[in-house]
C-alpha atoms as a PDB file:
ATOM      1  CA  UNK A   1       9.046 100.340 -33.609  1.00  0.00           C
ATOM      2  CA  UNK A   2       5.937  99.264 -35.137  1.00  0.00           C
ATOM      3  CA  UNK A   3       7.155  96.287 -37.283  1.00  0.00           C
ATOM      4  CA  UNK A   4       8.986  95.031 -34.053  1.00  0.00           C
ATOM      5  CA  UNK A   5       5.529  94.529 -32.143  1.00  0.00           C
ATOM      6  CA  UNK A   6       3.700  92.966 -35.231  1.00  0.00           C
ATOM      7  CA  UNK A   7       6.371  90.507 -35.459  1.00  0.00           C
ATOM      8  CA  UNK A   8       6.194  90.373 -31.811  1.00  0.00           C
ATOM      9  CA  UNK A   9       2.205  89.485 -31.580  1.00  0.00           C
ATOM     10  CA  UNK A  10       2.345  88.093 -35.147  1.00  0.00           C
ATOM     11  CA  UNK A  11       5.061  85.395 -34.558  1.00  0.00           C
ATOM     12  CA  UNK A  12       2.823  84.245 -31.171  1.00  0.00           C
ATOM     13  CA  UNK A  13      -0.827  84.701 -33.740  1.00  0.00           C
ATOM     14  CA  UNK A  14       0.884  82.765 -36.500  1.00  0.00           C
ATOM     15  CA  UNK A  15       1.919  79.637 -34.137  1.00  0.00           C
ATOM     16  CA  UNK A  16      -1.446  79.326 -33.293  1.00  0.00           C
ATOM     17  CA  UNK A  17      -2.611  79.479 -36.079  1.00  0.00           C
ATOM     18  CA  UNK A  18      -0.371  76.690 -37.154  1.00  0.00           C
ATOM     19  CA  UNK A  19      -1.513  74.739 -34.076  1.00  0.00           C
ATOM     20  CA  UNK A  20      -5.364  74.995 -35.105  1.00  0.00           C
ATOM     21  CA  UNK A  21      -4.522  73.974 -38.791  1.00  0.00           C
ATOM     22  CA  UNK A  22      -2.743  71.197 -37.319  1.00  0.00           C
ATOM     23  CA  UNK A  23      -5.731  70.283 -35.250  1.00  0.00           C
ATOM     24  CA  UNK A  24      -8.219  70.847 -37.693  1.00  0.00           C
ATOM     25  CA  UNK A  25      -6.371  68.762 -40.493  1.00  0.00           C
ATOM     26  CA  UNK A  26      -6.071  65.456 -37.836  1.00  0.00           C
ATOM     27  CA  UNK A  27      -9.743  65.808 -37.178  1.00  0.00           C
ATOM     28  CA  UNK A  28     -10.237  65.542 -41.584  1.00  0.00           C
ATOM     29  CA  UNK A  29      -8.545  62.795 -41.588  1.00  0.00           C
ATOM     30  CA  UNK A  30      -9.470  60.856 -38.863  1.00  0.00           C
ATOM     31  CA  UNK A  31     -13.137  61.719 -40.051  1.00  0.00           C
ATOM     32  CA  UNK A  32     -12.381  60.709 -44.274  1.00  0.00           C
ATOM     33  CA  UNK A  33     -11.254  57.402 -42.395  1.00  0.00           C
ATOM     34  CA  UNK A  34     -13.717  56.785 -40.311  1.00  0.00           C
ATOM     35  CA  UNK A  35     -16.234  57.549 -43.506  1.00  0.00           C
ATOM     36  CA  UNK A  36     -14.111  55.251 -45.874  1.00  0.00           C
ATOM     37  CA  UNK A  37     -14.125  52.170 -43.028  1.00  0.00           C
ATOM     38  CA  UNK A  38     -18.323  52.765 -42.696  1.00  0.00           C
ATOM     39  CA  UNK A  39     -18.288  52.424 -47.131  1.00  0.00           C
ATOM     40  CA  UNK A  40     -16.495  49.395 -46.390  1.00  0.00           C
ATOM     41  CA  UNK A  41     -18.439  48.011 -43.576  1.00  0.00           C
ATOM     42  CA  UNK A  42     -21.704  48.802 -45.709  1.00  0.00           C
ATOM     43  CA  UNK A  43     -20.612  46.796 -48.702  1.00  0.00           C
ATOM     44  CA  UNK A  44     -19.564  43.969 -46.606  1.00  0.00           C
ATOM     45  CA  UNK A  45     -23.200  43.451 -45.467  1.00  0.00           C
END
């Protein structure tokens, strides 16, 4: 019984989870970008 709920609740915790990470890792990278185009924009000047 109880290891059928935790997957349950679990399985539903976990995929948010995964949708956060997911979220959290696009916002990174966009912002490592954004900081390598400014580097570039910098030297330029």
């Amino acid at each position: 019984k109880m290891s059928f709920s935790v997957k349950k609740t679990g399985g539903r915790m976990w995929h948010e989870a995964r949708k956060q990470e997911k979220k959290i890792r696009g916002m990174l990278v966009d912002y490592r970008r954004r900081a390598e185009r400014r580097r570039d924009y910098y030297e330029k000047i």
